[in-house]
C-alpha atoms as a PDB file:
ATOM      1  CA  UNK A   1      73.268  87.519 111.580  1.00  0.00           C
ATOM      2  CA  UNK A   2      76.295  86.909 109.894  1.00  0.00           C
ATOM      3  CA  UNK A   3      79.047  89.908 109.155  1.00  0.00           C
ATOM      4  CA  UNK A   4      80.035  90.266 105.829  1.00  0.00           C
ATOM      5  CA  UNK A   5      83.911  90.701 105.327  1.00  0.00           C
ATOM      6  CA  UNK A   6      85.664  93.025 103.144  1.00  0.00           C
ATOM      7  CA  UNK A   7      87.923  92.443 100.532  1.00  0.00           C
ATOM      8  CA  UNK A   8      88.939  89.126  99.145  1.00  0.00           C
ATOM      9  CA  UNK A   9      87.178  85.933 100.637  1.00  0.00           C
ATOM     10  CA  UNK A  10      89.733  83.418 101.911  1.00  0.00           C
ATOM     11  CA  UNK A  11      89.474  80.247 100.039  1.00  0.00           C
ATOM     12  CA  UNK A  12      91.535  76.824 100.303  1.00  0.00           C
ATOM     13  CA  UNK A  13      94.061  76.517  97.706  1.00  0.00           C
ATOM     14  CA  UNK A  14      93.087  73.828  94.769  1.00  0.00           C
ATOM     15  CA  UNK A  15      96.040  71.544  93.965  1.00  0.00           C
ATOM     16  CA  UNK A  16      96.549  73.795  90.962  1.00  0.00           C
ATOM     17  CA  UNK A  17      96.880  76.795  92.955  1.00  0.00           C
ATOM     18  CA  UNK A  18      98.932  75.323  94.800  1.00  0.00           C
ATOM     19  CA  UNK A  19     101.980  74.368  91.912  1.00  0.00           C
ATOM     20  CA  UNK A  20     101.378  77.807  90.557  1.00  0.00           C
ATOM     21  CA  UNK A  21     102.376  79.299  93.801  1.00  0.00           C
ATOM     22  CA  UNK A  22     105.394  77.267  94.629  1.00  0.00           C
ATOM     23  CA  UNK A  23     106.482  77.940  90.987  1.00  0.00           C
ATOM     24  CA  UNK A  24     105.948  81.869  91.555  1.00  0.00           C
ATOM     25  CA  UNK A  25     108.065  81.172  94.878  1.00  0.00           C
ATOM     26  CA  UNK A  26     110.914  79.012  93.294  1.00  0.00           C
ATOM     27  CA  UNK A  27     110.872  81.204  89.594  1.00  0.00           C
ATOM     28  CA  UNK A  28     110.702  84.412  90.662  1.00  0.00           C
ATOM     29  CA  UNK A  29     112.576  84.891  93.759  1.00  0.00           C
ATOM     30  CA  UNK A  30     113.165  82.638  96.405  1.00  0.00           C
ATOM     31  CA  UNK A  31     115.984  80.440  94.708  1.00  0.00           C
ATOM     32  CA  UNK A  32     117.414  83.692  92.450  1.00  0.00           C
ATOM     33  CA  UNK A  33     120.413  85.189  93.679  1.00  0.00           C
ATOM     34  CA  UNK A  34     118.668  88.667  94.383  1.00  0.00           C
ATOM     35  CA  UNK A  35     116.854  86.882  96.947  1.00  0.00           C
ATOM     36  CA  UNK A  36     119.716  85.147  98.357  1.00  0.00           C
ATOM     37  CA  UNK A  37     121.690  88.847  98.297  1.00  0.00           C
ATOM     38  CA  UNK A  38     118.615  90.663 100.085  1.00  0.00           C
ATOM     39  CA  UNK A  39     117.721  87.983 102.729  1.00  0.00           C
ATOM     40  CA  UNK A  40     121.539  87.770 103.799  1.00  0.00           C
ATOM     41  CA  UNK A  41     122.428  91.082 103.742  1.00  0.00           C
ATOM     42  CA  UNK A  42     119.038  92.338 105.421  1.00  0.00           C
ATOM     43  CA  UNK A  43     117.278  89.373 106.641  1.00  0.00           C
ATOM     44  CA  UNK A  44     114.493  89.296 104.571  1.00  0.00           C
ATOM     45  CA  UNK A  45     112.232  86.721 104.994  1.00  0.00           C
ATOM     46  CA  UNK A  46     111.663  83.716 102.256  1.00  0.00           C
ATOM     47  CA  UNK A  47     108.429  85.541 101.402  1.00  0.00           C
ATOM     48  CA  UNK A  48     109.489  88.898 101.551  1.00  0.00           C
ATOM     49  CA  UNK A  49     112.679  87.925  99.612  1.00  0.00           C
ATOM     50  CA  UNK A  50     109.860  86.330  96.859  1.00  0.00           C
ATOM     51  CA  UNK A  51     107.688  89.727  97.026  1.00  0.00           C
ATOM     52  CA  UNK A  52     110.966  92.013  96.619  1.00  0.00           C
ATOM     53  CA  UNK A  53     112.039  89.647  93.703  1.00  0.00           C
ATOM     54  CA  UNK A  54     108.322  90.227  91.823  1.00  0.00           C
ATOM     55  CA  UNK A  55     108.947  93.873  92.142  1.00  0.00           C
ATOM     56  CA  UNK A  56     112.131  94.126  90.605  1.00  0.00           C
ATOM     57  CA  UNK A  57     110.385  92.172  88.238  1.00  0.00           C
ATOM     58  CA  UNK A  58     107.737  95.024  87.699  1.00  0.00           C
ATOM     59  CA  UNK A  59     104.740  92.985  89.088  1.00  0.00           C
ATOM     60  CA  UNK A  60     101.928  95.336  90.715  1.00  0.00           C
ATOM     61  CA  UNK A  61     100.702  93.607  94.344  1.00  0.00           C
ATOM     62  CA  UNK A  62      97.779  92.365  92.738  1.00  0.00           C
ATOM     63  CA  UNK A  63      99.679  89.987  90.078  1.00  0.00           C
ATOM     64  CA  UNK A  64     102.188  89.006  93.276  1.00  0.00           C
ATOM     65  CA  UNK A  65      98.991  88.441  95.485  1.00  0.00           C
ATOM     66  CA  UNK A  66      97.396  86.306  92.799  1.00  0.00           C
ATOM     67  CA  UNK A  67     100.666  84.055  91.601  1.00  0.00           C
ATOM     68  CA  UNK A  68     101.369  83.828  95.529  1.00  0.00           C
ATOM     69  CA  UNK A  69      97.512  83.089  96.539  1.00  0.00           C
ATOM     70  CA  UNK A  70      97.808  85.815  99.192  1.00  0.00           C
ATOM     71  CA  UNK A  71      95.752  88.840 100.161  1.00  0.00           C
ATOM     72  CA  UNK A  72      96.577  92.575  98.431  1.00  0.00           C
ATOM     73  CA  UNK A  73      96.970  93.132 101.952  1.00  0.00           C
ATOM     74  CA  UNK A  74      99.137  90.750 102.711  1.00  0.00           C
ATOM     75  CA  UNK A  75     101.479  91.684  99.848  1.00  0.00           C
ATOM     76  CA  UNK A  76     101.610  95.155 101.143  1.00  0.00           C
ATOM     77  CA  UNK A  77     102.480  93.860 104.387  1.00  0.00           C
ATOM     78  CA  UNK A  78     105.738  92.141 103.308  1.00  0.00           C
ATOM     79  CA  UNK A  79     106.375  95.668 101.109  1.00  0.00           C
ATOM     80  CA  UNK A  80     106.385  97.430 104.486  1.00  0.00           C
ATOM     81  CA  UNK A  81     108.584  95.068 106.607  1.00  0.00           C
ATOM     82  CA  UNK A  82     110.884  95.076 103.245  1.00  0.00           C
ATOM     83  CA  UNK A  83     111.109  98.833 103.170  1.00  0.00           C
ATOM     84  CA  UNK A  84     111.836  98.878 106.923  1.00  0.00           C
ATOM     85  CA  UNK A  85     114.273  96.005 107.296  1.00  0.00           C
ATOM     86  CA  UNK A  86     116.289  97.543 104.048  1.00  0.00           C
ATOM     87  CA  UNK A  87     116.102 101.347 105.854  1.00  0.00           C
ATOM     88  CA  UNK A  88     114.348 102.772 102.463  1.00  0.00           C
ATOM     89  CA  UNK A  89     110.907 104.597 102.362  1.00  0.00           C
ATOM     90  CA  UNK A  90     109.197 103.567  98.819  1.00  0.00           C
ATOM     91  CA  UNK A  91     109.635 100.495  96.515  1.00  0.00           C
ATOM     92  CA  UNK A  92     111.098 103.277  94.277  1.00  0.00           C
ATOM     93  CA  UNK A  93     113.939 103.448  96.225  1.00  0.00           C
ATOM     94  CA  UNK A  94     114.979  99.917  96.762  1.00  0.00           C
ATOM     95  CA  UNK A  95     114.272  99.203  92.886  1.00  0.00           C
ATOM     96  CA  UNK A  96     117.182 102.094  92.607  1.00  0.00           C
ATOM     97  CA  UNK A  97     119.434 100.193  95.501  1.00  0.00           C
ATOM     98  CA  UNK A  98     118.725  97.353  93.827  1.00  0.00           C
ATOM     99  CA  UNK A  99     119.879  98.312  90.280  1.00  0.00           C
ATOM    100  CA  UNK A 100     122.673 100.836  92.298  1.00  0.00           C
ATOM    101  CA  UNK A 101     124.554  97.647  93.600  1.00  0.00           C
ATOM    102  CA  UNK A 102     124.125  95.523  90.573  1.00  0.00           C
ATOM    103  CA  UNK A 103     122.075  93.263  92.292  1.00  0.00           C
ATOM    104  CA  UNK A 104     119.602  92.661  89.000  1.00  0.00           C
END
């Protein structure tokens, strides 16, 4: 008897998924200068750099899980190893490092 699974089911990516990804990953953060600020100074990961981006954008983790075809989980994940590599304890507070340093 098979187990069902919880959450989202894991799907391949269409071609169109795909494009809409990369663009999420090359328009929202991983080529802005945010990202290039946060994964020098704290080294942030491409995709954590892209996640960190969104949410100075003001993207909940569902709209960065869908643009980046990832799991909610997944999205939380990089949120955690953000807030621990940085040294702060909410996305609340590195929004306000964020703006604090002129970073935006």
């Amino acid at each position: 008897m098979r187990r069902e699974r919880k959450g989202r089911k894991r799907r391949s990516a269409t071609k169109a998924q795909q494009s809409r990804s990369s663009g999420l990953r090359g328009e929202v953060g991983a080529g802005s200068s945010l990202a290039a600020t946060l994964r020098e100074r704290f080294g942030l990961s491409r995709m954590e750099a892209v996640v960190a981006c969104a949410l100075a954008d003001g993207l909940t983790y569902e709209e960065i899980a869908d643009r980046c075809c990832v799991s909610y989980h997944t999205v939380h994940s990089h949120v955690n190893a953000i807030h621990q590599k940085v040294g702060v304890s909410s996305s609340t507070r590195l929004l306000a490092l964020i703006r604090k340093e002129g970073w935006s």
